[in-house]
N, C-alpha and C. Protein backbone atom coordinates (compact mmCIF):
# COMPACT_ATOMS: atom_id res chain seq x y z
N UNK A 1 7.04 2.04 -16.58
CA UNK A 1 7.08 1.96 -15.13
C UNK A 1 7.08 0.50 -14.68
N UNK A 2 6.12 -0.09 -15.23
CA UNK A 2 5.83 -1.70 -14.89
C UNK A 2 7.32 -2.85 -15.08
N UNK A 3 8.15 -2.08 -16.24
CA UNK A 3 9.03 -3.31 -16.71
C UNK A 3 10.38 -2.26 -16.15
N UNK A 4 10.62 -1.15 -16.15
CA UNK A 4 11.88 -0.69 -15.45
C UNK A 4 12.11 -0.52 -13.91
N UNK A 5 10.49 0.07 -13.77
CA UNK A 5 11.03 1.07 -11.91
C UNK A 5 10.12 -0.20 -10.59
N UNK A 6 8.96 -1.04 -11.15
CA UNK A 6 8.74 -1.82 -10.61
C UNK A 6 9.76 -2.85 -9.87
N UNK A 7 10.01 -3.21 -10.61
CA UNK A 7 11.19 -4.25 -10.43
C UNK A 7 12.29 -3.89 -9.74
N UNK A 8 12.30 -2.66 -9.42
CA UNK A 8 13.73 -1.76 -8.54
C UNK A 8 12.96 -1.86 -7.29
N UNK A 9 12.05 -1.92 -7.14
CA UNK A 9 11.44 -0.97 -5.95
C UNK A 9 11.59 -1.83 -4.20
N UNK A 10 11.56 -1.33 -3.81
CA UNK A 10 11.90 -2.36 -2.38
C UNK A 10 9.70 -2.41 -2.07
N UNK A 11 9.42 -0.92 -2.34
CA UNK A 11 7.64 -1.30 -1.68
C UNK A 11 7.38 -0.25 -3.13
N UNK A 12 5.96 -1.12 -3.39
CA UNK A 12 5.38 0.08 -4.44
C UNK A 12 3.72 0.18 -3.77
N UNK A 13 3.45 1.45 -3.51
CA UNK A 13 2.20 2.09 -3.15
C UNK A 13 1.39 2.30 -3.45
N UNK A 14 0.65 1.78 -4.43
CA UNK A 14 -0.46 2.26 -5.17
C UNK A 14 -2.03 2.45 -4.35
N UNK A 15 -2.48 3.19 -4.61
CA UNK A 15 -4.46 3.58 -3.97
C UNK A 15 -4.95 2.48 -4.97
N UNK A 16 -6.01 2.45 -4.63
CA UNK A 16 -6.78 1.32 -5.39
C UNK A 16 -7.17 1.39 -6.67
N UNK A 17 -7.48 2.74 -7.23
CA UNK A 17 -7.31 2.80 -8.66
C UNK A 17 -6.08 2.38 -9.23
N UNK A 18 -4.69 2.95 -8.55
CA UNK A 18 -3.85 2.40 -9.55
C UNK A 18 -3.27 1.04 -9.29
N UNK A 19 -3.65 0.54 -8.49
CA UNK A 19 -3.60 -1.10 -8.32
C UNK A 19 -4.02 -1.67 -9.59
N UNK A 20 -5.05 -0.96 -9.37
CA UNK A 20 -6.07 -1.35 -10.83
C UNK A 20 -5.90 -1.25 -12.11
N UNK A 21 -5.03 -0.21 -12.50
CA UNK A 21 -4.19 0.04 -13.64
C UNK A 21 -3.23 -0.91 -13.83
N UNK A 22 -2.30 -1.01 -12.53
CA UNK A 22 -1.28 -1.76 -12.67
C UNK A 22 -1.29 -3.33 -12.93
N UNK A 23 -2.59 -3.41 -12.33
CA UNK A 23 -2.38 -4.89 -12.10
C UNK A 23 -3.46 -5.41 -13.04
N UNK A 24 -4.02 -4.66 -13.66
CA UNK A 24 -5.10 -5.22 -14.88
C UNK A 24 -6.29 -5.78 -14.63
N UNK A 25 -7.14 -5.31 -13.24
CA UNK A 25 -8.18 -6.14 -12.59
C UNK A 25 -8.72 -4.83 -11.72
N UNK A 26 -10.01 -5.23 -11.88
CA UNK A 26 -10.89 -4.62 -10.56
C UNK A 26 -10.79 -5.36 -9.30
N UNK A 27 -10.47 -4.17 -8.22
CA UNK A 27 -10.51 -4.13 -6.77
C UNK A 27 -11.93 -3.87 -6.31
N UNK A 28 -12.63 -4.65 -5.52
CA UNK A 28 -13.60 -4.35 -4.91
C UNK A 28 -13.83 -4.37 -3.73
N UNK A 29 -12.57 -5.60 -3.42
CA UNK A 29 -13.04 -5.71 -1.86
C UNK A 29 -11.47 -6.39 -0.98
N UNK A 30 -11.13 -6.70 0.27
CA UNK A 30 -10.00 -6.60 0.54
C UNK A 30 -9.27 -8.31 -0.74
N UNK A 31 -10.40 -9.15 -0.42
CA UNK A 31 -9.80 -10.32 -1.24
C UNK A 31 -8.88 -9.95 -2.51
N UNK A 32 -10.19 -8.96 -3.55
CA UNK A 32 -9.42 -8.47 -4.43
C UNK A 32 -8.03 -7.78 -4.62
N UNK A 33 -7.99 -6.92 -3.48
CA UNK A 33 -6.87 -6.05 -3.32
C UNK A 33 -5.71 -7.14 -3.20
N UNK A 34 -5.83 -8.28 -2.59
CA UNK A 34 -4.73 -9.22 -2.15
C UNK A 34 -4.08 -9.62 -3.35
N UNK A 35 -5.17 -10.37 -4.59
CA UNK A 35 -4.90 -11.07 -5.66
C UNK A 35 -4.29 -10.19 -6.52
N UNK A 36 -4.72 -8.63 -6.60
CA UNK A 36 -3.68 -7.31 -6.74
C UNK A 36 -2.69 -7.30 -5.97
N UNK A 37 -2.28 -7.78 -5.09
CA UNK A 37 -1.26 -7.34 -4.79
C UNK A 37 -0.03 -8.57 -5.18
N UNK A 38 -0.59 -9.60 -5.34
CA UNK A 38 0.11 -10.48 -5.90
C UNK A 38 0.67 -10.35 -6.86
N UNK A 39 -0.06 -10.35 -7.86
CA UNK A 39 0.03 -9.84 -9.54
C UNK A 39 1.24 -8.86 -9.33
N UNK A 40 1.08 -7.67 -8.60
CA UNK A 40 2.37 -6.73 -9.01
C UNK A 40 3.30 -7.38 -8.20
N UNK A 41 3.48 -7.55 -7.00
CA UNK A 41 4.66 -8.56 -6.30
C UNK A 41 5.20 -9.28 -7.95
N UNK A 42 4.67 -9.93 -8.48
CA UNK A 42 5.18 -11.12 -9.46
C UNK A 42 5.60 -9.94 -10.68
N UNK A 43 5.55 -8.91 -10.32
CA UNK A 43 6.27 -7.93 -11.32
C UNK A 43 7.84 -7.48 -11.16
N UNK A 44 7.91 -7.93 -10.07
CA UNK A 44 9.65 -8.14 -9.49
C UNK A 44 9.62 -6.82 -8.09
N UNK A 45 8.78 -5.96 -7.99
CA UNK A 45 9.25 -5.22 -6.25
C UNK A 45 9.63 -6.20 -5.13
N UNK A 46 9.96 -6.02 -3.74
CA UNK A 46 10.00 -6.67 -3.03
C UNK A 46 9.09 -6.60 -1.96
N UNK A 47 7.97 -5.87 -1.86
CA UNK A 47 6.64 -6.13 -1.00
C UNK A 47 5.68 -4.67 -2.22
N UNK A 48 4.03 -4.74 -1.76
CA UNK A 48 3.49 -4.20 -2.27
C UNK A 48 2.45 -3.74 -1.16
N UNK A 49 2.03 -2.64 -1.22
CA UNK A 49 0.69 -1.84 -0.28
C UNK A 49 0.15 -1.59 -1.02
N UNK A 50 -0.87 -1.67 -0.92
CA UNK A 50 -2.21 -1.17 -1.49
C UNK A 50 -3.01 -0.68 -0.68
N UNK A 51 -3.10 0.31 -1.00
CA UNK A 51 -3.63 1.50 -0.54
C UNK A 51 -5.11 1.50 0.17
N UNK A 52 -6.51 1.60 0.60
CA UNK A 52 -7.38 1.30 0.60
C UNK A 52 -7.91 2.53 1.35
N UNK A 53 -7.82 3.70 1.06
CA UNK A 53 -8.29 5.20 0.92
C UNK A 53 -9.69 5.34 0.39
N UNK A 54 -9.48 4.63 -0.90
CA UNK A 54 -10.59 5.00 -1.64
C UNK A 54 -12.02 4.06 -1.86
N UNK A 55 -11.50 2.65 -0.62
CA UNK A 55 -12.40 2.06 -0.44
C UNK A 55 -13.80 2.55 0.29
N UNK A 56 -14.64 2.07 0.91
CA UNK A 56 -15.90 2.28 1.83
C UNK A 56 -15.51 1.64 2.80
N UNK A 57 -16.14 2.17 3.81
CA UNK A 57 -15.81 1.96 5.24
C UNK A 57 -14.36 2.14 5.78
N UNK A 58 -13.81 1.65 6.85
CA UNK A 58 -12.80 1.88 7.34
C UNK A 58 -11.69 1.54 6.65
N UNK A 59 -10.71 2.20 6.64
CA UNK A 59 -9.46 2.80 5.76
C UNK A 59 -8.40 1.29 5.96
N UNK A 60 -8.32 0.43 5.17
CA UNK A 60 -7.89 -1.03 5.28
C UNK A 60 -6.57 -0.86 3.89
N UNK A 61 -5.40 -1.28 4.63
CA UNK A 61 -4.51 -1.36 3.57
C UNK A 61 -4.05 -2.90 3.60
N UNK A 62 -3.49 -2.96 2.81
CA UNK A 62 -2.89 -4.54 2.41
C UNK A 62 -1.43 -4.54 2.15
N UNK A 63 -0.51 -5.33 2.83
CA UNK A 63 0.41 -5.29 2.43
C UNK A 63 0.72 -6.51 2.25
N UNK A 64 1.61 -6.71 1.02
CA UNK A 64 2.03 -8.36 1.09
C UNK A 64 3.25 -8.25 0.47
N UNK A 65 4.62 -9.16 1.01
CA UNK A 65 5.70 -9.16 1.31
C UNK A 65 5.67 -10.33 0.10
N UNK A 66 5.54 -11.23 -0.40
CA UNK A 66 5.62 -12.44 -1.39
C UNK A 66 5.59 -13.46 -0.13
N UNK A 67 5.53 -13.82 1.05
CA UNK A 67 5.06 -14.36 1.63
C UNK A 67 3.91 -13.99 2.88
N UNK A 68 3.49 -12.85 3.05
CA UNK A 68 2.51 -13.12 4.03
C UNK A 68 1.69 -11.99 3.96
N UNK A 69 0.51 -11.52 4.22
CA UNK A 69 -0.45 -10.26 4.05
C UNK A 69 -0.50 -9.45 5.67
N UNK A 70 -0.41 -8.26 5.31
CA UNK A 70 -0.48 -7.58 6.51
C UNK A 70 -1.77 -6.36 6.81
N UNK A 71 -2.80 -6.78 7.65
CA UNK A 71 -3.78 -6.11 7.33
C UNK A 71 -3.56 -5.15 8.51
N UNK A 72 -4.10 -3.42 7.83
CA UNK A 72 -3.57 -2.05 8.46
C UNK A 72 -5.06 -1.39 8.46
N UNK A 73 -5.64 -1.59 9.45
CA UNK A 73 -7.28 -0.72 9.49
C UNK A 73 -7.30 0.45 10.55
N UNK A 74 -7.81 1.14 9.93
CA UNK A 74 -8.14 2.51 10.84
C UNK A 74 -9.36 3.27 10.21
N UNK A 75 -10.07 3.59 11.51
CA UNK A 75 -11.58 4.35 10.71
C UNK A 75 -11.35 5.35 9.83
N UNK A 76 -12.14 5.33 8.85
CA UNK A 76 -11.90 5.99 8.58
C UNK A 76 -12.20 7.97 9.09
N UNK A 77 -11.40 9.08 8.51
CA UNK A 77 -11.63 10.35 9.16
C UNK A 77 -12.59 11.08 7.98
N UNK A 78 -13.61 11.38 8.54
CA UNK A 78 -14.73 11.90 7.39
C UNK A 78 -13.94 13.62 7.70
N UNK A 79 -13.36 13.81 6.14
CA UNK A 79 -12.60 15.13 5.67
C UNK A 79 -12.97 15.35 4.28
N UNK A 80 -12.49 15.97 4.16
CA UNK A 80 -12.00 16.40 2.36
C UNK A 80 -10.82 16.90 2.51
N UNK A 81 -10.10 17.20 3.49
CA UNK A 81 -8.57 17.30 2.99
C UNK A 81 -7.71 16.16 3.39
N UNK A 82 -7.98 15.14 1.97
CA UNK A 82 -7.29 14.10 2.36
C UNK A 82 -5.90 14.15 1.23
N UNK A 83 -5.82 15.15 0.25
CA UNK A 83 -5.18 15.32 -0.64
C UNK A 83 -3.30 15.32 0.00
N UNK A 84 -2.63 14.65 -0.23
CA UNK A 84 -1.65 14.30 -0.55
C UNK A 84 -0.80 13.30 0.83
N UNK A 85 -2.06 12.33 1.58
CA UNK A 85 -1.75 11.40 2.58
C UNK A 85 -0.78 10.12 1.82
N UNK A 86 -1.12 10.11 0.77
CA UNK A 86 -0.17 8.93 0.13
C UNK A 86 0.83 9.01 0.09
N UNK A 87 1.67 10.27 -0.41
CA UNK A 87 2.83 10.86 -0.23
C UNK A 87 3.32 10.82 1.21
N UNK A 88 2.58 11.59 1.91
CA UNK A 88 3.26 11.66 3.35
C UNK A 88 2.96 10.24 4.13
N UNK A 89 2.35 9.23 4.01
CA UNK A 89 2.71 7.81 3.93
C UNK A 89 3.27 7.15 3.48
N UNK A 90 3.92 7.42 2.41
CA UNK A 90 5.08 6.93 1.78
C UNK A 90 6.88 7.05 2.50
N UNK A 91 6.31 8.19 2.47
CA UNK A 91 7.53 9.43 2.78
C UNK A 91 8.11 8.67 4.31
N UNK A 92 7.15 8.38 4.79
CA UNK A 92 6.96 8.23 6.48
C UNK A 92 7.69 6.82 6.52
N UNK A 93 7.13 5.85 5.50
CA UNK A 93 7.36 4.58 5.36
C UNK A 93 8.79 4.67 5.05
N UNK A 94 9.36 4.96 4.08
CA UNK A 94 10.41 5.59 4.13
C UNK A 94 11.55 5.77 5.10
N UNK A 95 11.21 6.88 5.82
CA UNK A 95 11.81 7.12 6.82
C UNK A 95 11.75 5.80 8.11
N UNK A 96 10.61 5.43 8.06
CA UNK A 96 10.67 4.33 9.20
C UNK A 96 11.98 3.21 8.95
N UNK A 97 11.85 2.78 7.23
CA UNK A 97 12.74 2.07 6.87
C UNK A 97 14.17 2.47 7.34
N UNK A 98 14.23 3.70 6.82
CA UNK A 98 15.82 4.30 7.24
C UNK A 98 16.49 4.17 8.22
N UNK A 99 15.52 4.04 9.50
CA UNK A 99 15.61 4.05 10.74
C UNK A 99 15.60 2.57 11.38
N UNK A 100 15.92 1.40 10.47
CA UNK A 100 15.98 0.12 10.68
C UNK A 100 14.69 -0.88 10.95
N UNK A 101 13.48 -0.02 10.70
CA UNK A 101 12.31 -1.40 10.99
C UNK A 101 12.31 -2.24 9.90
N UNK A 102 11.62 -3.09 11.06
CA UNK A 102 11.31 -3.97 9.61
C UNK A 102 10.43 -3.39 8.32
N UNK A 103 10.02 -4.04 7.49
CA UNK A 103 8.80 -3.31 6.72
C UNK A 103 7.49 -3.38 7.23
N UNK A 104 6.79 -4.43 7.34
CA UNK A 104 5.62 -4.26 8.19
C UNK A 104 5.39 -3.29 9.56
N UNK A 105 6.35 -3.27 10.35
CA UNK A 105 6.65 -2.46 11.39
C UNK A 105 6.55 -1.00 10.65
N UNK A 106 7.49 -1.16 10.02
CA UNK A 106 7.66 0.67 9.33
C UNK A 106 6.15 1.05 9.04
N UNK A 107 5.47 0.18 8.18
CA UNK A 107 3.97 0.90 7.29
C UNK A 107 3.36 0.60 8.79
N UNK A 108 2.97 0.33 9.69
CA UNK A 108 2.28 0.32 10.83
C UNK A 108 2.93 1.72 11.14
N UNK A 109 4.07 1.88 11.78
CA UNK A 109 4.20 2.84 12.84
C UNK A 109 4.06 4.31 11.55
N UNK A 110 3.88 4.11 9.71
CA UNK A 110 3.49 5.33 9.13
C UNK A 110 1.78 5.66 9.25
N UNK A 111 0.82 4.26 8.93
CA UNK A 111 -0.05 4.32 9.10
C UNK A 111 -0.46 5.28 10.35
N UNK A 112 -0.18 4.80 11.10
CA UNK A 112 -0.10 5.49 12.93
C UNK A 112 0.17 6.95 12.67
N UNK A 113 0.73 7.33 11.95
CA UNK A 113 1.79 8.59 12.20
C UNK A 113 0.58 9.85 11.23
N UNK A 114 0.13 9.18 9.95
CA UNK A 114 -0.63 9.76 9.34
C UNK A 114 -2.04 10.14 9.77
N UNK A 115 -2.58 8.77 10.65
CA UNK A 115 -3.93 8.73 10.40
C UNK A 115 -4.03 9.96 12.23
């Protein structure tokens, strides 16, 4: 995945565990997530989110383009059916793209759309 589909990808999505896989480092806090998000950027995609679901406190994603970080907070919603928001944030992101936003614009107006 790391050396074929990375490197294709226009955004790659990972939650914070698999940041963590991917990028060979513990996430603890948003700093960390950044220096993760670097690391896979330098894996050849062309922006990276990281996810921040599975953090504490309010629901904080990171996005970074290879030049600039885009911070996405929303309280978090105390549930248990949070099972398959990544997907339909993806999906959304996606579609925003299709529809000509920019990228930061797009993961804002999916963020929005999900939460």
């Amino acid at each position: 995945m790391i050396k074929v589909i990375v490197p294709l990808a226009t955004l790659v999505t990972p939650n914070i565990p698999e940041a963590e896989e991917i990028s060979g480092m513990t996430i603890s806090n948003i700093g960390d997530m950044k220096v993760a998000a670097i690391k896979i950027h330098e894996m050849g995609c062309q922006s990276v989110l990281i996810k921040g679901g599975h953090a504490r406190g309010d629901a904080t994603d990171i996005l970074y383009d290879g030049h600039k970080f885009y911070h996405f907070t929303t309280s978090r919603i105390q549930t248990k059916n949070t099972h398959g928001t990544g997907c339909t944030l993806s999906s959304a992101i996606a579609s925003n793209l299709a529809l000509g936003y920019a990228m930061a614009d797009a993961v804002k107006l999916a963020k929005d759309y999900v939460t």
